[in-house]
N, C-alpha and C. Protein backbone atom coordinates (compact mmCIF):
# COMPACT_ATOMS: atom_id res chain seq x y z
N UNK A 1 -65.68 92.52 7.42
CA UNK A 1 -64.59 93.46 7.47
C UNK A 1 -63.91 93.47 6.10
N UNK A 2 -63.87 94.51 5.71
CA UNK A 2 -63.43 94.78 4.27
C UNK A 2 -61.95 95.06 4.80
N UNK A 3 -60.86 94.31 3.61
CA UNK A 3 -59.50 94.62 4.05
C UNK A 3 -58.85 95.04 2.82
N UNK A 4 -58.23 95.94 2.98
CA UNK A 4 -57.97 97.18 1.59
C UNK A 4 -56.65 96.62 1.67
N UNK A 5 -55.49 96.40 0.62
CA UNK A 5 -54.28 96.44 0.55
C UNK A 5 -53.77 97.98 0.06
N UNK A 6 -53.65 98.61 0.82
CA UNK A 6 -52.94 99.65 0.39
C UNK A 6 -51.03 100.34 -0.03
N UNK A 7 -51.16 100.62 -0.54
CA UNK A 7 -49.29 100.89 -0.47
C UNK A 7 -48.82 102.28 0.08
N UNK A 8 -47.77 101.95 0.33
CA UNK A 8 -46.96 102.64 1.65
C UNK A 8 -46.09 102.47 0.90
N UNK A 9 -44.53 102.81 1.45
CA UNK A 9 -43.18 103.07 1.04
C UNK A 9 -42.82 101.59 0.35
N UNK A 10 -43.35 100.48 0.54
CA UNK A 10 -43.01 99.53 0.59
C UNK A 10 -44.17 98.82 -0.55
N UNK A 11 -43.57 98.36 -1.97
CA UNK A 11 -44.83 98.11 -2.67
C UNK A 11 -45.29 96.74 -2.29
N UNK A 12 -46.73 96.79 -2.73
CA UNK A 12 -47.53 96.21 -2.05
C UNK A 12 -48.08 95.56 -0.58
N UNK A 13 -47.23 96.22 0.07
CA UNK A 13 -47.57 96.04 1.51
C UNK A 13 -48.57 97.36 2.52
N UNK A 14 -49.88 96.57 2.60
CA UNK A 14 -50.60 97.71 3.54
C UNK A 14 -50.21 98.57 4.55
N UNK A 15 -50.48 99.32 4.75
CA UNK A 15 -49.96 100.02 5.87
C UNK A 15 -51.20 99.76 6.99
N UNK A 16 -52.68 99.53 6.76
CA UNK A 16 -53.14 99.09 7.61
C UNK A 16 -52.92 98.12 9.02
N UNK A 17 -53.59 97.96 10.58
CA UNK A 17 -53.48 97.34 11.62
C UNK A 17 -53.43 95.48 11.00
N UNK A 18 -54.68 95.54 9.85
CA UNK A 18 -55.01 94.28 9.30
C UNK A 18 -53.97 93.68 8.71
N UNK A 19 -53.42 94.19 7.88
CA UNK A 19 -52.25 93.68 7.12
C UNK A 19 -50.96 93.15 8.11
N UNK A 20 -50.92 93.37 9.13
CA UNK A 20 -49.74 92.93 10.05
C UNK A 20 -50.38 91.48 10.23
N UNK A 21 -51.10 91.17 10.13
CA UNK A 21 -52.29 89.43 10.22
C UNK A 21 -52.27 89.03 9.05
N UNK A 22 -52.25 89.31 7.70
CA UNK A 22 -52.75 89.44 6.26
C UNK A 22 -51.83 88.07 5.87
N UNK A 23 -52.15 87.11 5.65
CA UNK A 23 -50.57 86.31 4.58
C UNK A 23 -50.39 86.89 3.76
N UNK A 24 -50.99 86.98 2.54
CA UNK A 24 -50.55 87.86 1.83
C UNK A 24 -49.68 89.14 1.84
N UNK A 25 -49.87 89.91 2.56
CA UNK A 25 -49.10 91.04 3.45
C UNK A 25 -47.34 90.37 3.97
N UNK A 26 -48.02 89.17 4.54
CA UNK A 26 -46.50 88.76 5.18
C UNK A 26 -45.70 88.09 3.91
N UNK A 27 -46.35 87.47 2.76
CA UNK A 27 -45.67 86.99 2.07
C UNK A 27 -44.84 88.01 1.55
N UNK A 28 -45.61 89.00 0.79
CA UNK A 28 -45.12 90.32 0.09
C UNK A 28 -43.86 90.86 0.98
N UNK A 29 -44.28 91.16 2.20
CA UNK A 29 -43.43 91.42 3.02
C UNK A 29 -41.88 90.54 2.72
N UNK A 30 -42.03 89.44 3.18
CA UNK A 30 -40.98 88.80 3.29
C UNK A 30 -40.34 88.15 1.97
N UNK A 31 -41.22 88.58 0.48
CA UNK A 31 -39.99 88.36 -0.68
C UNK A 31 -39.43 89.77 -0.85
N UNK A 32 -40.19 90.98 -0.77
CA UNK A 32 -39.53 92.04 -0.61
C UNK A 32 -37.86 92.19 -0.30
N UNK A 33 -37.78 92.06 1.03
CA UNK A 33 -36.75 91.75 1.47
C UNK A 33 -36.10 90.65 1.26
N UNK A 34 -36.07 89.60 0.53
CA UNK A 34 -35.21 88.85 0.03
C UNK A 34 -34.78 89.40 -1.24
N UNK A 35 -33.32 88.40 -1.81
CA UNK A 35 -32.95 88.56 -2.82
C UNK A 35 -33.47 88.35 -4.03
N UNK A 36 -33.13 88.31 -5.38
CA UNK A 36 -33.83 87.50 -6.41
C UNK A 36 -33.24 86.56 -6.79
N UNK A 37 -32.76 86.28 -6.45
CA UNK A 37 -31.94 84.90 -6.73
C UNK A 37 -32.33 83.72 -5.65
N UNK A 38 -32.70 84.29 -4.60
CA UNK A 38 -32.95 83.22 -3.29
C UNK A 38 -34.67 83.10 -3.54
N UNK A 39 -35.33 84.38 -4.17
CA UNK A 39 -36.99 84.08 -4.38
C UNK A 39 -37.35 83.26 -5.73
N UNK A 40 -35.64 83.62 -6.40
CA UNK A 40 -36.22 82.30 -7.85
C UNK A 40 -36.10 80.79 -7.24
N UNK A 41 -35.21 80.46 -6.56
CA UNK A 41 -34.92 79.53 -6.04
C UNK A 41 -36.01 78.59 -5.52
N UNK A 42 -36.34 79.56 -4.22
CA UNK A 42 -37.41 79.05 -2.97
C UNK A 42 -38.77 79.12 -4.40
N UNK A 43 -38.95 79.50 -5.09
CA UNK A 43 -40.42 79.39 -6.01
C UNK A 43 -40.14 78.07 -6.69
N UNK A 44 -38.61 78.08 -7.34
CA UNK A 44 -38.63 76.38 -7.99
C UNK A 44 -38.23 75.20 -6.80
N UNK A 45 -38.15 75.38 -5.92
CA UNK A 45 -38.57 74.70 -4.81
C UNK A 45 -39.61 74.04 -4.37
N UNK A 46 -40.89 75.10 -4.73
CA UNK A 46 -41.67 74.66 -4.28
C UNK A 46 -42.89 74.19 -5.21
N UNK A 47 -42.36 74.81 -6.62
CA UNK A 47 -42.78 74.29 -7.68
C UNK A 47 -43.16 72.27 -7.81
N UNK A 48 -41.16 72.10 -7.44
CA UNK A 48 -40.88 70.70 -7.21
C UNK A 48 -41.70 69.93 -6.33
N UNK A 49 -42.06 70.53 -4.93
CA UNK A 49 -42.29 70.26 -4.02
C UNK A 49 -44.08 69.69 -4.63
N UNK A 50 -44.89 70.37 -5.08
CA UNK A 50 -45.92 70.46 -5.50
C UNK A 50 -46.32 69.30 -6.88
N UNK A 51 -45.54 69.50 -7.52
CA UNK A 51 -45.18 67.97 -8.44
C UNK A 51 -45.19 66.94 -7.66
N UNK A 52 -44.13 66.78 -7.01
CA UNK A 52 -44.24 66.26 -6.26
C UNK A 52 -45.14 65.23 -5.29
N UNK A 53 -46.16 66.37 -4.67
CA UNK A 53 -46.97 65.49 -4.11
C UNK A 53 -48.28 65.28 -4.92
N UNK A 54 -48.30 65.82 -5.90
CA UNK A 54 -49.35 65.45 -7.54
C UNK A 54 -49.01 64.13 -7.54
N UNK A 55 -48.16 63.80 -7.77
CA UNK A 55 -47.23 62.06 -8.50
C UNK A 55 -48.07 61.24 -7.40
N UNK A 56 -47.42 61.63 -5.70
CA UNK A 56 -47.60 60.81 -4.59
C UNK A 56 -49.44 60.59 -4.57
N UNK A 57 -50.00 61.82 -4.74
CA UNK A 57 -51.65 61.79 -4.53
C UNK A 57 -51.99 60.78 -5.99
N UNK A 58 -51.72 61.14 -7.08
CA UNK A 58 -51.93 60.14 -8.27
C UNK A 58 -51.48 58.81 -8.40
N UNK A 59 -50.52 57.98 -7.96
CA UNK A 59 -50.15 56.72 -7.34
C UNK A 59 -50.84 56.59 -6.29
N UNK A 60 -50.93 57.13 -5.39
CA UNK A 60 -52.05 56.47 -4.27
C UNK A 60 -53.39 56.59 -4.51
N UNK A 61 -54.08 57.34 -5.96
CA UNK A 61 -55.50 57.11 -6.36
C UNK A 61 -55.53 55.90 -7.07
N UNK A 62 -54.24 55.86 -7.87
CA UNK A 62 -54.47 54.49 -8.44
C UNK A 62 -54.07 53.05 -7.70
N UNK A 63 -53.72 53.29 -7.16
CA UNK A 63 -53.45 52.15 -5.95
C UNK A 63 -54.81 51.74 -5.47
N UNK A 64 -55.61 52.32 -4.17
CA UNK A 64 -56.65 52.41 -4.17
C UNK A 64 -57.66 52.24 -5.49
N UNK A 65 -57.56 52.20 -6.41
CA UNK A 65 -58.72 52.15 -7.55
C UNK A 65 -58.61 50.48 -7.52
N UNK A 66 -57.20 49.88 -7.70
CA UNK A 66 -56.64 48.97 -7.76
C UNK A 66 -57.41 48.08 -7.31
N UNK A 67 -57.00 48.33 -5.58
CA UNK A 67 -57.60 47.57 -4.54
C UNK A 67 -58.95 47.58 -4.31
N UNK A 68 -59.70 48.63 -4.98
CA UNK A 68 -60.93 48.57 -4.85
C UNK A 68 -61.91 47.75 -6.07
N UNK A 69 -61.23 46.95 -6.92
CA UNK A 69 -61.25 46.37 -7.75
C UNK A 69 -61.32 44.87 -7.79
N UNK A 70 -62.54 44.08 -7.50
CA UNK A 70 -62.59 42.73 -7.09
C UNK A 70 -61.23 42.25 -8.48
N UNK A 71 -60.49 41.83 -8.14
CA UNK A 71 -59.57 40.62 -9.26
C UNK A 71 -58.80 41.69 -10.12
N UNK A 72 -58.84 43.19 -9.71
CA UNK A 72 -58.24 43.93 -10.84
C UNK A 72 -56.57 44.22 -10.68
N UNK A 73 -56.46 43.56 -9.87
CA UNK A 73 -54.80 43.63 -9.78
C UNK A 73 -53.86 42.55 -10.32
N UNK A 74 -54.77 41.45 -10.85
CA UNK A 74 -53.93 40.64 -11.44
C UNK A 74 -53.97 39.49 -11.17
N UNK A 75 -53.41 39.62 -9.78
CA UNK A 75 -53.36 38.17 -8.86
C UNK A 75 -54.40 37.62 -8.84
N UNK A 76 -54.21 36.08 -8.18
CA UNK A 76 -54.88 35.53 -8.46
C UNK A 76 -54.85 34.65 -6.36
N UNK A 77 -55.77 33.77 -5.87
CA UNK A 77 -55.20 33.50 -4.77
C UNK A 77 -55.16 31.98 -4.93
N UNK A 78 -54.10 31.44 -4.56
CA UNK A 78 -53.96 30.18 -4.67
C UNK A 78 -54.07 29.23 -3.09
N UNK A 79 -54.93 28.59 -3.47
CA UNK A 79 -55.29 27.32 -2.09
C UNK A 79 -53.92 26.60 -2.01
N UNK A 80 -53.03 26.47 -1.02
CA UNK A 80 -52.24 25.80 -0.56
C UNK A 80 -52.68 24.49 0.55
N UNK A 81 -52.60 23.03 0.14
CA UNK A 81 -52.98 22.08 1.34
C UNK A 81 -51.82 21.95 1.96
């Protein structure tokens, strides 16, 4: 199924049955109708948000590299009698 974005009164939003399903469609849709001040916002939001879990996924690769590392963490284990 080929899905055309076409424009209607409303730019970039299809007027097609498909586009009422489309994300794209709903996204367009719904910054449309927001402000620009609330769509600069919610974008550096999620900008953050996305950093964010870069940092969290890159600390937990190196964590894991860590642990997957016979002796590469440093420690050492000490026999206690």
């Amino acid at each position: 199924m080929d899905h055309q974005h076409q424009r209607t009164s409303r730019i970039g939003l299809g007027g097609d049955p498909e586009c009422q399903l489309c994300p794209l469609c709903a996204l367009l849709r719904t910054l449309s109708d927001a402000r620009p001040q609330a769509v600069r916002h919610l974008l550096g939001a999620a900008r953050e948000l996305a950093l964010a879990l870069a940092a969290v996924v890159e600390s937990q690769t190196e964590a894991y590299d860590r642990a997957a590392t016979p002796g590469g963490d440093g420690l050492r284990r000490i026999r206690v009698e």
